[in-house]
Protein backbone atom coordinates (compact mmCIF):
# COMPACT_ATOMS: atom_id res chain seq x y z
CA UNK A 1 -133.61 -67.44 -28.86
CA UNK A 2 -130.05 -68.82 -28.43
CA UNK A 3 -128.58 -70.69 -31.73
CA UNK A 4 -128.91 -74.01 -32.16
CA UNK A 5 -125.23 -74.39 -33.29
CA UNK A 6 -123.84 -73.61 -30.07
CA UNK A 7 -122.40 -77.18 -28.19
CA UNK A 8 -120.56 -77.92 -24.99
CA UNK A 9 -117.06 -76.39 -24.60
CA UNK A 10 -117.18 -75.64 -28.21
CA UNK A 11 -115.23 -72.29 -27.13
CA UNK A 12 -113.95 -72.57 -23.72
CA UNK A 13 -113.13 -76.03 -21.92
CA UNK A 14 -113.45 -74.93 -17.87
CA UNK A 15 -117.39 -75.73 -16.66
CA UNK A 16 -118.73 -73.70 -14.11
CA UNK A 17 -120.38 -75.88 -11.58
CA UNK A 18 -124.37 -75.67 -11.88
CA UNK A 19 -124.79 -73.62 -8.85
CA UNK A 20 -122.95 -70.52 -9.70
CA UNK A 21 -124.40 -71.05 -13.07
CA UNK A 22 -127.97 -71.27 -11.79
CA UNK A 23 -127.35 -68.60 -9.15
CA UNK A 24 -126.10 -66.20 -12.01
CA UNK A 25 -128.91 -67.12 -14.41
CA UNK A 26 -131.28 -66.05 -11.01
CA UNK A 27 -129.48 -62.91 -10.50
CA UNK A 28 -129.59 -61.59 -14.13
CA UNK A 29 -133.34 -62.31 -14.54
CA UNK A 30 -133.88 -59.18 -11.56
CA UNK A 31 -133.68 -55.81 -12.18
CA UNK A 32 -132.69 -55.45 -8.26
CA UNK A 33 -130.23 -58.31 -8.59
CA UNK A 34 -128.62 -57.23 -11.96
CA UNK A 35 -126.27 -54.06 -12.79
CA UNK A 36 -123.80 -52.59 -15.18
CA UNK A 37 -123.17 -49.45 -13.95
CA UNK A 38 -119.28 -48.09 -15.06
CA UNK A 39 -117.17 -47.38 -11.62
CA UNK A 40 -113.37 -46.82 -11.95
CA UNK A 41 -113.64 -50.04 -9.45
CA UNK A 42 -115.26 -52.32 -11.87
CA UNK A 43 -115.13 -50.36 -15.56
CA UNK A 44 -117.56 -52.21 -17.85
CA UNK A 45 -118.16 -52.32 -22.03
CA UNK A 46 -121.67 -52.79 -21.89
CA UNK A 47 -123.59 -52.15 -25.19
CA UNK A 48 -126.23 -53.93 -25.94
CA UNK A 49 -127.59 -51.59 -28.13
CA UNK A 50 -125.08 -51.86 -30.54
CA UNK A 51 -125.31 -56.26 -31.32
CA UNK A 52 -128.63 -57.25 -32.91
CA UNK A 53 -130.05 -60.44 -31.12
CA UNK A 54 -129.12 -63.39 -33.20
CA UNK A 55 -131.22 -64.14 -36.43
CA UNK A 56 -132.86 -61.01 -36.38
CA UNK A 57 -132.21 -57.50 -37.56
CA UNK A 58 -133.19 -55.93 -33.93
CA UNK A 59 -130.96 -54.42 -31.73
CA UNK A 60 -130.95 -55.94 -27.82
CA UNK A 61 -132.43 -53.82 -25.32
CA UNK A 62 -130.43 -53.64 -22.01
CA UNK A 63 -133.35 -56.16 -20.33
CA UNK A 64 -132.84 -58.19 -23.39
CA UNK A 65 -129.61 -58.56 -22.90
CA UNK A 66 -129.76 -59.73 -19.70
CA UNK A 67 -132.68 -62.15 -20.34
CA UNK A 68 -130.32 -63.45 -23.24
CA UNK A 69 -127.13 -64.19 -20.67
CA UNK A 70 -129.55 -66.17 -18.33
CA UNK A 71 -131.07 -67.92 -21.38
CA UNK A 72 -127.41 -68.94 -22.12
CA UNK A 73 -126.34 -69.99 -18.91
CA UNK A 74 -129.79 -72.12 -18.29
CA UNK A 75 -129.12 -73.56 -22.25
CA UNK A 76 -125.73 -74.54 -20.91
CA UNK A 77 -122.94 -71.95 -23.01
CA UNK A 78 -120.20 -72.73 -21.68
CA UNK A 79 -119.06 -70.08 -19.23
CA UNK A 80 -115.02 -69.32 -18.77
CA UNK A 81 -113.74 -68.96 -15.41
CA UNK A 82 -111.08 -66.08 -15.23
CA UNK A 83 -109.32 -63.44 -13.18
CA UNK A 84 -110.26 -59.60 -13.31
CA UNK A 85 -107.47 -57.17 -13.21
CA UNK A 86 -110.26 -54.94 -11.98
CA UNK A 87 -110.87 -55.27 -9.11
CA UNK A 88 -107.89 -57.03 -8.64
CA UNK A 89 -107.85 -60.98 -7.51
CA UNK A 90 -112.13 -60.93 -8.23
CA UNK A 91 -113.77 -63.98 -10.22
CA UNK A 92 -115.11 -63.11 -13.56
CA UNK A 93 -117.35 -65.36 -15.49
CA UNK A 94 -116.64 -65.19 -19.30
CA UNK A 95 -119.18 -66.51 -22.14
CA UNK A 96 -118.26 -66.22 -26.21
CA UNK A 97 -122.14 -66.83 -27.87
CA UNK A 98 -122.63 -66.30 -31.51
CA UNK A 99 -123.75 -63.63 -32.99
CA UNK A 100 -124.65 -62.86 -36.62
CA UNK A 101 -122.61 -62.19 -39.94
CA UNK A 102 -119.64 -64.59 -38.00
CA UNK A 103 -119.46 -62.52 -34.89
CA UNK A 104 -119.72 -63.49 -31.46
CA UNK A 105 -121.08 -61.78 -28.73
CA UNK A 106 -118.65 -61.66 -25.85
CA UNK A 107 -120.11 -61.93 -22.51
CA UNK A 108 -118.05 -60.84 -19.27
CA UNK A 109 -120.14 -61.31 -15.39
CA UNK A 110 -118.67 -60.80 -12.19
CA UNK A 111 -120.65 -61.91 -8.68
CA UNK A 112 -120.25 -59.23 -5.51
CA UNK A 113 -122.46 -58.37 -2.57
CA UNK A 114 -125.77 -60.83 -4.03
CA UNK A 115 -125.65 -59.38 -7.44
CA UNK A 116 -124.81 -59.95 -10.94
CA UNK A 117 -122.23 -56.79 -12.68
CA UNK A 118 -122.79 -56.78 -16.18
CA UNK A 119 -119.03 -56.04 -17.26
CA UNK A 120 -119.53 -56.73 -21.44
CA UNK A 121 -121.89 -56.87 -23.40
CA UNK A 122 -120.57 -56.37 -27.01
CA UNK A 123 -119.26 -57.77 -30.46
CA UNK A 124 -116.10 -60.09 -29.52
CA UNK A 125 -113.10 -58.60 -31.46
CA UNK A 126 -112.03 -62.20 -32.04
CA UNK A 127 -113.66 -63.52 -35.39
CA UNK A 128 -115.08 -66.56 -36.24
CA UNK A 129 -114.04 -67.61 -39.20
């Protein structure tokens, strides 16, 4: 399910060690260990609905979505360490995967209290071309 084309830090350079990696893959593959539910604390651009999975026509479902980011992080996408400005100081875990018709999906994660927060999930505004 994830492209073939896709290669080690082929968009970001900073690795993730394997533990956060395989404890996010974990925590997206549970519906009790997984959300992205909008809160003016954590505001989220989730839309799964709106990207068809990669090679096909069909539009993700929100529990394909989340299968797909674990599929990624056990495939070994390279996963962007960053900042959030919401909440402020947080860790967010950033992938770029691509998509069809030269898009990429862009992929945003953040880790609180044992779970995953889904905070995007939608067509990366940067192309490639």
């Amino acid at each position: 399910m994830i492209p073939k084309n896709i290669s080690a830090n082929e968009h970001f350079g900073m690795a993730v060690p394997d533990e956060i990696r395989k404890q996010l893959a974990k925590l997206c593959r549970s519906t009790r260990t997984r959300t992205e539910t909008w809160t003016r604390k954590r505001p989220n651009r989730w839309s799964p609905e709106t990207i068809c999975v990669p090679g096909t026509i069909e539009a993700f479902t929100n529990a394909g979505a989340w299968e797909f980011i674990a599929q990624c992080l056990d495939d070994g996408v390279d996963v962007e360490v960053m900042t959030l400005d919401k909440p402020p100081g947080k860790t967010g875990y950033v992938m770029l995967v691509p998509g069809n018709h030269n898009e990429s999906i862009y992929i945003k994660l953040e880790i609180a209290e044992n779970k995953v927060i889904g905070r995007s999930f939608h067509v990366s505004e940067k192309r490639n071309y």
